[in-house]
PDB file of N, CA and C in Angstrom:
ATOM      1  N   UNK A   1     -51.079  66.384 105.614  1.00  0.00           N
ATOM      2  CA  UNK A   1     -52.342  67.060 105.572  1.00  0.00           C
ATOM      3  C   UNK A   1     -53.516  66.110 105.808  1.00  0.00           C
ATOM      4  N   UNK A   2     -53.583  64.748 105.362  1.00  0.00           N
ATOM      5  CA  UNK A   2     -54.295  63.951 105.629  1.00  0.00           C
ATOM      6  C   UNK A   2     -55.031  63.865 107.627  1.00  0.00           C
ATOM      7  N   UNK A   3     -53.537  64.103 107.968  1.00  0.00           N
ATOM      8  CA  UNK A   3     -54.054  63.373 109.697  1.00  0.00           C
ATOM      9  C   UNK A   3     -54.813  64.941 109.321  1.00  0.00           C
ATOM     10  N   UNK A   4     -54.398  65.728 109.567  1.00  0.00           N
ATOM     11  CA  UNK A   4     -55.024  67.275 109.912  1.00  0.00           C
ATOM     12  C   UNK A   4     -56.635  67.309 109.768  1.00  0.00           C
ATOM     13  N   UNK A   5     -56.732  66.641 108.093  1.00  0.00           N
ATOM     14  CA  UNK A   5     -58.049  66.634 107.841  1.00  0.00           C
ATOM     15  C   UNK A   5     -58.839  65.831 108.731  1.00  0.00           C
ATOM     16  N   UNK A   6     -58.626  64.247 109.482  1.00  0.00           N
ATOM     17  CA  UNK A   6     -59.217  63.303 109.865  1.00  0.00           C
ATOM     18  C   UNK A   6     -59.666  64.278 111.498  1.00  0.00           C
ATOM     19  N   UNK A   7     -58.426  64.630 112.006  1.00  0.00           N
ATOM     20  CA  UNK A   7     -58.507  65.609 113.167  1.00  0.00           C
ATOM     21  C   UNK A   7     -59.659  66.447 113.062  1.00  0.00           C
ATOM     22  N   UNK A   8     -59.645  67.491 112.292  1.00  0.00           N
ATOM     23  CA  UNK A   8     -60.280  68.532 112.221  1.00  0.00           C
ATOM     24  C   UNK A   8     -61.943  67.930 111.748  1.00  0.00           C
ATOM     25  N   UNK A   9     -62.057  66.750 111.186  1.00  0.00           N
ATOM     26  CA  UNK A   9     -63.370  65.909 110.820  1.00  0.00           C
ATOM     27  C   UNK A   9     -64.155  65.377 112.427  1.00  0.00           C
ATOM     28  N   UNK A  10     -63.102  65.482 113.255  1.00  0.00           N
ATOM     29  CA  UNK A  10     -63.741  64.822 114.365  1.00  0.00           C
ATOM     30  C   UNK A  10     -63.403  66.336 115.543  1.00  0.00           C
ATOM     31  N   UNK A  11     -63.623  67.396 115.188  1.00  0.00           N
ATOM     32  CA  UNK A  11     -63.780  68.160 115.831  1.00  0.00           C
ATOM     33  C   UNK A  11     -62.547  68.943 116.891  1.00  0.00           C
ATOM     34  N   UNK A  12     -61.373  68.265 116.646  1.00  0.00           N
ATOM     35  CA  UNK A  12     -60.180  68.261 117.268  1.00  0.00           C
ATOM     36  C   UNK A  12     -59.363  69.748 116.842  1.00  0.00           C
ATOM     37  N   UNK A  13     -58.740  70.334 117.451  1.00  0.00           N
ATOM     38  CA  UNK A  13     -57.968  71.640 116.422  1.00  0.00           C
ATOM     39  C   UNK A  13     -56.298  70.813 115.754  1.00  0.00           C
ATOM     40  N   UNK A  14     -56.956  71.026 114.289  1.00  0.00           N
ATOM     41  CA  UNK A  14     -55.515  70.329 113.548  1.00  0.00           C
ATOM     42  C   UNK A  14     -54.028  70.875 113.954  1.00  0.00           C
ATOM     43  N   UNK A  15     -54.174  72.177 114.201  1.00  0.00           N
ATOM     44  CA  UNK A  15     -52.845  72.408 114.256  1.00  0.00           C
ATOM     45  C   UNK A  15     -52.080  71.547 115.548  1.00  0.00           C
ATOM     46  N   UNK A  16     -52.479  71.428 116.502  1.00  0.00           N
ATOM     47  CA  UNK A  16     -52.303  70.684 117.662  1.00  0.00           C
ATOM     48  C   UNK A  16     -51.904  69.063 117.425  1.00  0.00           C
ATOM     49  N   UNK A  17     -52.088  68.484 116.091  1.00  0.00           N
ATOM     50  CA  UNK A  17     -52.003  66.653 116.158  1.00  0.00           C
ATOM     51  C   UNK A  17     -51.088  66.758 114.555  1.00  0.00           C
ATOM     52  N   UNK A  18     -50.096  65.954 114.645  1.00  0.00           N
ATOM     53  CA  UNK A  18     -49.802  64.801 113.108  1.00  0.00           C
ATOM     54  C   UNK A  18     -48.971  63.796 113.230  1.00  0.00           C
ATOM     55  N   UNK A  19     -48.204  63.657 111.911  1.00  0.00           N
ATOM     56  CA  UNK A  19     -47.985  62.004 111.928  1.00  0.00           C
ATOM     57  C   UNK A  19     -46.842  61.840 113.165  1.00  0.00           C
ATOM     58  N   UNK A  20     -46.339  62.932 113.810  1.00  0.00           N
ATOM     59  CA  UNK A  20     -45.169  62.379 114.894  1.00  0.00           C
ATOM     60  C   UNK A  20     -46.010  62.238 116.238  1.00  0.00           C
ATOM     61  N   UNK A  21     -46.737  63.487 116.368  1.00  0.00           N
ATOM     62  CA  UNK A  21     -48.205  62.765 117.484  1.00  0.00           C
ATOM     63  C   UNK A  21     -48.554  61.661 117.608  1.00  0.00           C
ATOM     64  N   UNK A  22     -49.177  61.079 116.516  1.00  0.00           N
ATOM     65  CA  UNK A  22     -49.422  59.945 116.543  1.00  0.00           C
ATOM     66  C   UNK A  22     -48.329  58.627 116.546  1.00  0.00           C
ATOM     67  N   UNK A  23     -47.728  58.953 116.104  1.00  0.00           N
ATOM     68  CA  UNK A  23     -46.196  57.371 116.209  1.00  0.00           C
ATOM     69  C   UNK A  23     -45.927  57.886 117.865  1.00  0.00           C
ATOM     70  N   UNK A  24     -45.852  59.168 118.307  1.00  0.00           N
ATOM     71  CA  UNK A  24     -45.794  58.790 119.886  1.00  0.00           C
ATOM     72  C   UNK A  24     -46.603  57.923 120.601  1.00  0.00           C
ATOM     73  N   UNK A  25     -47.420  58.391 120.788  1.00  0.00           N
ATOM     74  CA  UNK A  25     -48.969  58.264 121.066  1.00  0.00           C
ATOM     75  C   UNK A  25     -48.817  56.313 120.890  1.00  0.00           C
ATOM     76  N   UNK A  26     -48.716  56.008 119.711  1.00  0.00           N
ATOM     77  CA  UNK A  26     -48.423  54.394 119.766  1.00  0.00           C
ATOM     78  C   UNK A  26     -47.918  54.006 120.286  1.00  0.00           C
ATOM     79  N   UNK A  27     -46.576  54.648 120.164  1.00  0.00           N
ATOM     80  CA  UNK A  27     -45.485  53.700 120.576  1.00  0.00           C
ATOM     81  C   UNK A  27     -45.836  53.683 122.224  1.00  0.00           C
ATOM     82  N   UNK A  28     -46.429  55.300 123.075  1.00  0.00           N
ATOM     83  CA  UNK A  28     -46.381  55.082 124.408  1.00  0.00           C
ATOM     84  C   UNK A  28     -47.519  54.240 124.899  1.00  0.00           C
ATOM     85  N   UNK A  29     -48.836  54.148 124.126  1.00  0.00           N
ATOM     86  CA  UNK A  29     -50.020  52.783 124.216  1.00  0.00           C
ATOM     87  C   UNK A  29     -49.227  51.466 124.490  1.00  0.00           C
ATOM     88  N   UNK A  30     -48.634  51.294 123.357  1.00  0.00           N
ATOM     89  CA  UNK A  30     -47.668  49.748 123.058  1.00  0.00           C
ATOM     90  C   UNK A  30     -47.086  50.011 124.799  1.00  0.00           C
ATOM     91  N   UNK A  31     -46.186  50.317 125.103  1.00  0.00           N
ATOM     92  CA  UNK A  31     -45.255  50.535 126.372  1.00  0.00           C
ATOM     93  C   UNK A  31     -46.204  50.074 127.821  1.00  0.00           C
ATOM     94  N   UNK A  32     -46.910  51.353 127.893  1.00  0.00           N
ATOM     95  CA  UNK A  32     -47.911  50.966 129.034  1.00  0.00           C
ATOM     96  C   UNK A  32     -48.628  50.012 128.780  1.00  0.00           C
ATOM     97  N   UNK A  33     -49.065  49.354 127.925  1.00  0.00           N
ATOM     98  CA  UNK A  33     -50.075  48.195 128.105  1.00  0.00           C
ATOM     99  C   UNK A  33     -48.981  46.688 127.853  1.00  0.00           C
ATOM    100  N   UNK A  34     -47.717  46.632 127.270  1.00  0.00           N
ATOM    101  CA  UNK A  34     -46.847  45.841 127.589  1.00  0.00           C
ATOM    102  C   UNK A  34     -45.452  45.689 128.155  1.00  0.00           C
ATOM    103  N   UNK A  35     -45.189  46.502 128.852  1.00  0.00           N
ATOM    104  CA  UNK A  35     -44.373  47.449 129.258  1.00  0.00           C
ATOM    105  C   UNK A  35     -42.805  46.660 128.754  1.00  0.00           C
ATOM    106  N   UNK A  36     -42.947  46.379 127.807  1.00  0.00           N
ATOM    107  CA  UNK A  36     -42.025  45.722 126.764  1.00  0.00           C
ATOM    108  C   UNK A  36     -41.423  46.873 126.115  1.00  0.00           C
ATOM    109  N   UNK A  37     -40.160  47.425 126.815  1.00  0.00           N
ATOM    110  CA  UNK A  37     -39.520  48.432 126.352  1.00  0.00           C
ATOM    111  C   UNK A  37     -38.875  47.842 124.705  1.00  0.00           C
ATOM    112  N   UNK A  38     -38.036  47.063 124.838  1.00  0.00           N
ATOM    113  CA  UNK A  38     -37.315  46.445 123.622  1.00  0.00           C
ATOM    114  C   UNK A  38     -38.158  46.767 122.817  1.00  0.00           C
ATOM    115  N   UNK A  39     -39.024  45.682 122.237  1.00  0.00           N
ATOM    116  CA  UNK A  39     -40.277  45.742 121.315  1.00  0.00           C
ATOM    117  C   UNK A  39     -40.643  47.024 121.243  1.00  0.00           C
ATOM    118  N   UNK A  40     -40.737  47.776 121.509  1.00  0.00           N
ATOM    119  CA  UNK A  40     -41.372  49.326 121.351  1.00  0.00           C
ATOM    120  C   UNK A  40     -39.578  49.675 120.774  1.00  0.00           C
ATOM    121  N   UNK A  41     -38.509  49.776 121.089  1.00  0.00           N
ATOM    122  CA  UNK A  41     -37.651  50.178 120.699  1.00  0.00           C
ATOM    123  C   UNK A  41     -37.184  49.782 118.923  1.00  0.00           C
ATOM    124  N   UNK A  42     -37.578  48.507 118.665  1.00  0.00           N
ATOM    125  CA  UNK A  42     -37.332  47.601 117.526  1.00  0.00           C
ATOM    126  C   UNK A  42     -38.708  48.815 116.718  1.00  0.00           C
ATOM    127  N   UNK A  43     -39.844  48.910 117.401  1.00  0.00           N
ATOM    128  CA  UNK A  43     -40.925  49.105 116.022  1.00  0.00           C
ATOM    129  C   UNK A  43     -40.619  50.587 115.988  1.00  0.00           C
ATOM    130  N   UNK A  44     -39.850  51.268 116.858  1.00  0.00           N
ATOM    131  CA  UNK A  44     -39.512  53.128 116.499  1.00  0.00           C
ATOM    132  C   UNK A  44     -38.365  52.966 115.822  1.00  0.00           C
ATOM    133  N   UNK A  45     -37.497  51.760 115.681  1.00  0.00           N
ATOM    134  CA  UNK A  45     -36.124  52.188 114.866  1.00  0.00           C
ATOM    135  C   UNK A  45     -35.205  52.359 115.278  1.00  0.00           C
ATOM    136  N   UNK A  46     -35.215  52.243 117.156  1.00  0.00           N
ATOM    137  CA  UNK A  46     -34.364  52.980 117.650  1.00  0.00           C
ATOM    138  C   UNK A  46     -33.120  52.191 117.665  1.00  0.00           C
ATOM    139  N   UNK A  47     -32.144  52.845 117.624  1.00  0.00           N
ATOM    140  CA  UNK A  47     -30.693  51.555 117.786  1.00  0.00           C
ATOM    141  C   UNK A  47     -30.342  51.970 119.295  1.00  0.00           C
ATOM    142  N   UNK A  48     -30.638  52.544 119.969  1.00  0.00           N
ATOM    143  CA  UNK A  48     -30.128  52.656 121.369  1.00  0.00           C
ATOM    144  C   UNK A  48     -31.089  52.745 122.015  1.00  0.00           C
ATOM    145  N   UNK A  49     -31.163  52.073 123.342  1.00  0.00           N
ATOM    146  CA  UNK A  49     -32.395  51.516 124.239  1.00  0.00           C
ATOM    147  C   UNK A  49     -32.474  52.948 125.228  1.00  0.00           C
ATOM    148  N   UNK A  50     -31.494  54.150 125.620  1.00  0.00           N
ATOM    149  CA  UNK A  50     -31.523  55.215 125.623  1.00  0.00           C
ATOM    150  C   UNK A  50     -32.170  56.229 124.910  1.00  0.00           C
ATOM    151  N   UNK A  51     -32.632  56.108 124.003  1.00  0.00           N
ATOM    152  CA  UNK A  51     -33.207  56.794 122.552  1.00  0.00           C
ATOM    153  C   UNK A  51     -34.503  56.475 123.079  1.00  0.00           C
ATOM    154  N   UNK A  52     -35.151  55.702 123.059  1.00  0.00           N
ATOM    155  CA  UNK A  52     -36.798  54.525 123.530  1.00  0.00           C
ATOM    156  C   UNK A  52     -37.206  55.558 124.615  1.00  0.00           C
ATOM    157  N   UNK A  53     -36.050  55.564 125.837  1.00  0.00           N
ATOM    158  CA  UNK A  53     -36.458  55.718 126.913  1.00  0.00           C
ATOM    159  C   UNK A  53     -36.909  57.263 126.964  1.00  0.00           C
ATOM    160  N   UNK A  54     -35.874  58.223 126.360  1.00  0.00           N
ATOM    161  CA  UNK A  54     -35.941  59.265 126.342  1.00  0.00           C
ATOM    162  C   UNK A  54     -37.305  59.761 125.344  1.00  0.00           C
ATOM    163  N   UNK A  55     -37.290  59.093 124.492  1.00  0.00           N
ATOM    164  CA  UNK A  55     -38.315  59.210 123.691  1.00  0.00           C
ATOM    165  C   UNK A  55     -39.817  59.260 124.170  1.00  0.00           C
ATOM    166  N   UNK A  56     -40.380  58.471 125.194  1.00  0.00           N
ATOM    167  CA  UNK A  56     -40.920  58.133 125.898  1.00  0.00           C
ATOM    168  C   UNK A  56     -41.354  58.349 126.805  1.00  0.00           C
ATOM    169  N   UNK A  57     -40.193  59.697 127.399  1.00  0.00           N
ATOM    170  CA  UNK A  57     -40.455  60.331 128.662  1.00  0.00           C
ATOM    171  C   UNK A  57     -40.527  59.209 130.141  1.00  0.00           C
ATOM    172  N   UNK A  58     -39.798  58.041 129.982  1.00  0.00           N
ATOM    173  CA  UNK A  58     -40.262  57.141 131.274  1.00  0.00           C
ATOM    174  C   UNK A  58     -38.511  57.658 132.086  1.00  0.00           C
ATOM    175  N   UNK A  59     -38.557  57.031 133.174  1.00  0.00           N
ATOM    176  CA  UNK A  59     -37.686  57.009 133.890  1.00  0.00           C
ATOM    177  C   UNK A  59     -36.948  56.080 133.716  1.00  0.00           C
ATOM    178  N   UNK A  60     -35.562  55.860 133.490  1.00  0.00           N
ATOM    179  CA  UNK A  60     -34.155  55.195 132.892  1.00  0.00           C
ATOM    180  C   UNK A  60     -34.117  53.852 133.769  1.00  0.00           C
ATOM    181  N   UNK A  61     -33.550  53.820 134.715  1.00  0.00           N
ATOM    182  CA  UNK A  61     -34.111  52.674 135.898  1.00  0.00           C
ATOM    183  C   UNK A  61     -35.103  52.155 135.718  1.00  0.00           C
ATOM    184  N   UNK A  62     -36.337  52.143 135.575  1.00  0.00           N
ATOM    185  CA  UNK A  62     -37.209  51.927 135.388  1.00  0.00           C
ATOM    186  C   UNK A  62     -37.517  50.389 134.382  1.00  0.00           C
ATOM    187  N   UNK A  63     -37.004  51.949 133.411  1.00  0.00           N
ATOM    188  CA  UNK A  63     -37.224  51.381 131.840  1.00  0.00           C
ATOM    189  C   UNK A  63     -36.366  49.785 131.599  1.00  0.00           C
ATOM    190  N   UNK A  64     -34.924  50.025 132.738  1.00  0.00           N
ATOM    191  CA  UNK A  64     -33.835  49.365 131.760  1.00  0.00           C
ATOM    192  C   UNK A  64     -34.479  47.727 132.798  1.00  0.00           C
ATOM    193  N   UNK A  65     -35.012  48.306 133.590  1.00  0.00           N
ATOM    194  CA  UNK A  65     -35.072  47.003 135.010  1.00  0.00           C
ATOM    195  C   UNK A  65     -36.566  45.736 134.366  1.00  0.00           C
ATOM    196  N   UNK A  66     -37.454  46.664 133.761  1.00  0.00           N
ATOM    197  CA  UNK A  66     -38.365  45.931 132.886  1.00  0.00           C
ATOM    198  C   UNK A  66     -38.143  45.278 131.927  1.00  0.00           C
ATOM    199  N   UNK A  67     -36.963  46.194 130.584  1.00  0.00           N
ATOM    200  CA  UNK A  67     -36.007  45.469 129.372  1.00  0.00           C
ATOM    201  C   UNK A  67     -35.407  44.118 130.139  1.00  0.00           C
ATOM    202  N   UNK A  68     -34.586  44.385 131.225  1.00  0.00           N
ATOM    203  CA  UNK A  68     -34.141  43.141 131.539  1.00  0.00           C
ATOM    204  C   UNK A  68     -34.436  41.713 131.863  1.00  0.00           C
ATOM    205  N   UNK A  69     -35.927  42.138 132.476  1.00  0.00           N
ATOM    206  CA  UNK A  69     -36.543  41.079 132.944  1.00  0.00           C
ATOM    207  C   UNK A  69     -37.880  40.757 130.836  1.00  0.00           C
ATOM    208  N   UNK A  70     -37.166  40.942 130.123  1.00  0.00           N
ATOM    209  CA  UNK A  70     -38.504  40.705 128.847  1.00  0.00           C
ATOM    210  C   UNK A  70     -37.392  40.294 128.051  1.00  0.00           C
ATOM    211  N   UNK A  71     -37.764  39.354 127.225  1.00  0.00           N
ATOM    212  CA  UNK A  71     -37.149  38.755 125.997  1.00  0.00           C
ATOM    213  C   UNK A  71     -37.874  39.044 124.600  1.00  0.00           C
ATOM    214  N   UNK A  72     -37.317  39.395 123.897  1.00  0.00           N
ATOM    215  CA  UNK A  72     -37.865  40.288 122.446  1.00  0.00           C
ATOM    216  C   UNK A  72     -37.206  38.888 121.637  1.00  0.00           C
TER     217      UNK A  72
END
C-alpha cells in the first residue's frame, strides 16, 4: 500500500504500479544502461540466466552473446 500511496501522491493511477513494477523497472534500467546481464541476474535471484532473460523481455541470443563477453 505504501508504493500505491507514493504513486497516487504524484498524480499517477495506483492501481496501474507496485512493488513488482518497480523491481522490473530496475532491474530493466540496470540492463540497458550496463547491459550486464549476469549482474542483473545475481541482484533478481535468478538461478538460471534463462529466467533474467525471459524476465526482461530481451532476446536470448542477444542476451547470452553480451553475458559472454562480461565478467561478474
Amino acid at each position: 500500500m505504501v508504493v500505491r500511496g507514493w504513486v497516487g501522491e504524484i498524480g499517477l493511477e495506483p492501481t496501474a504500479y507496485g512493488t513488482h513494477t518497480m523491481r522490473r523497472t530496475k532491474a530493466t534500467l540496470i540492463y540497458r544502461r550496463t547491459k550486464n546481464l549476469r549482474a542483473v541476474q545475481f541482484l533478481l535471484g535468478h538461478t538460471k540466466l534463462e529466467s533474467t532473460v525471459r524476465y526482461l523481455g530481451i532476446e536470448a541470443e542477444d542476451a547470452l552473446e553480451i553475458s559472454e563477453q562480461t565478467d561478474v
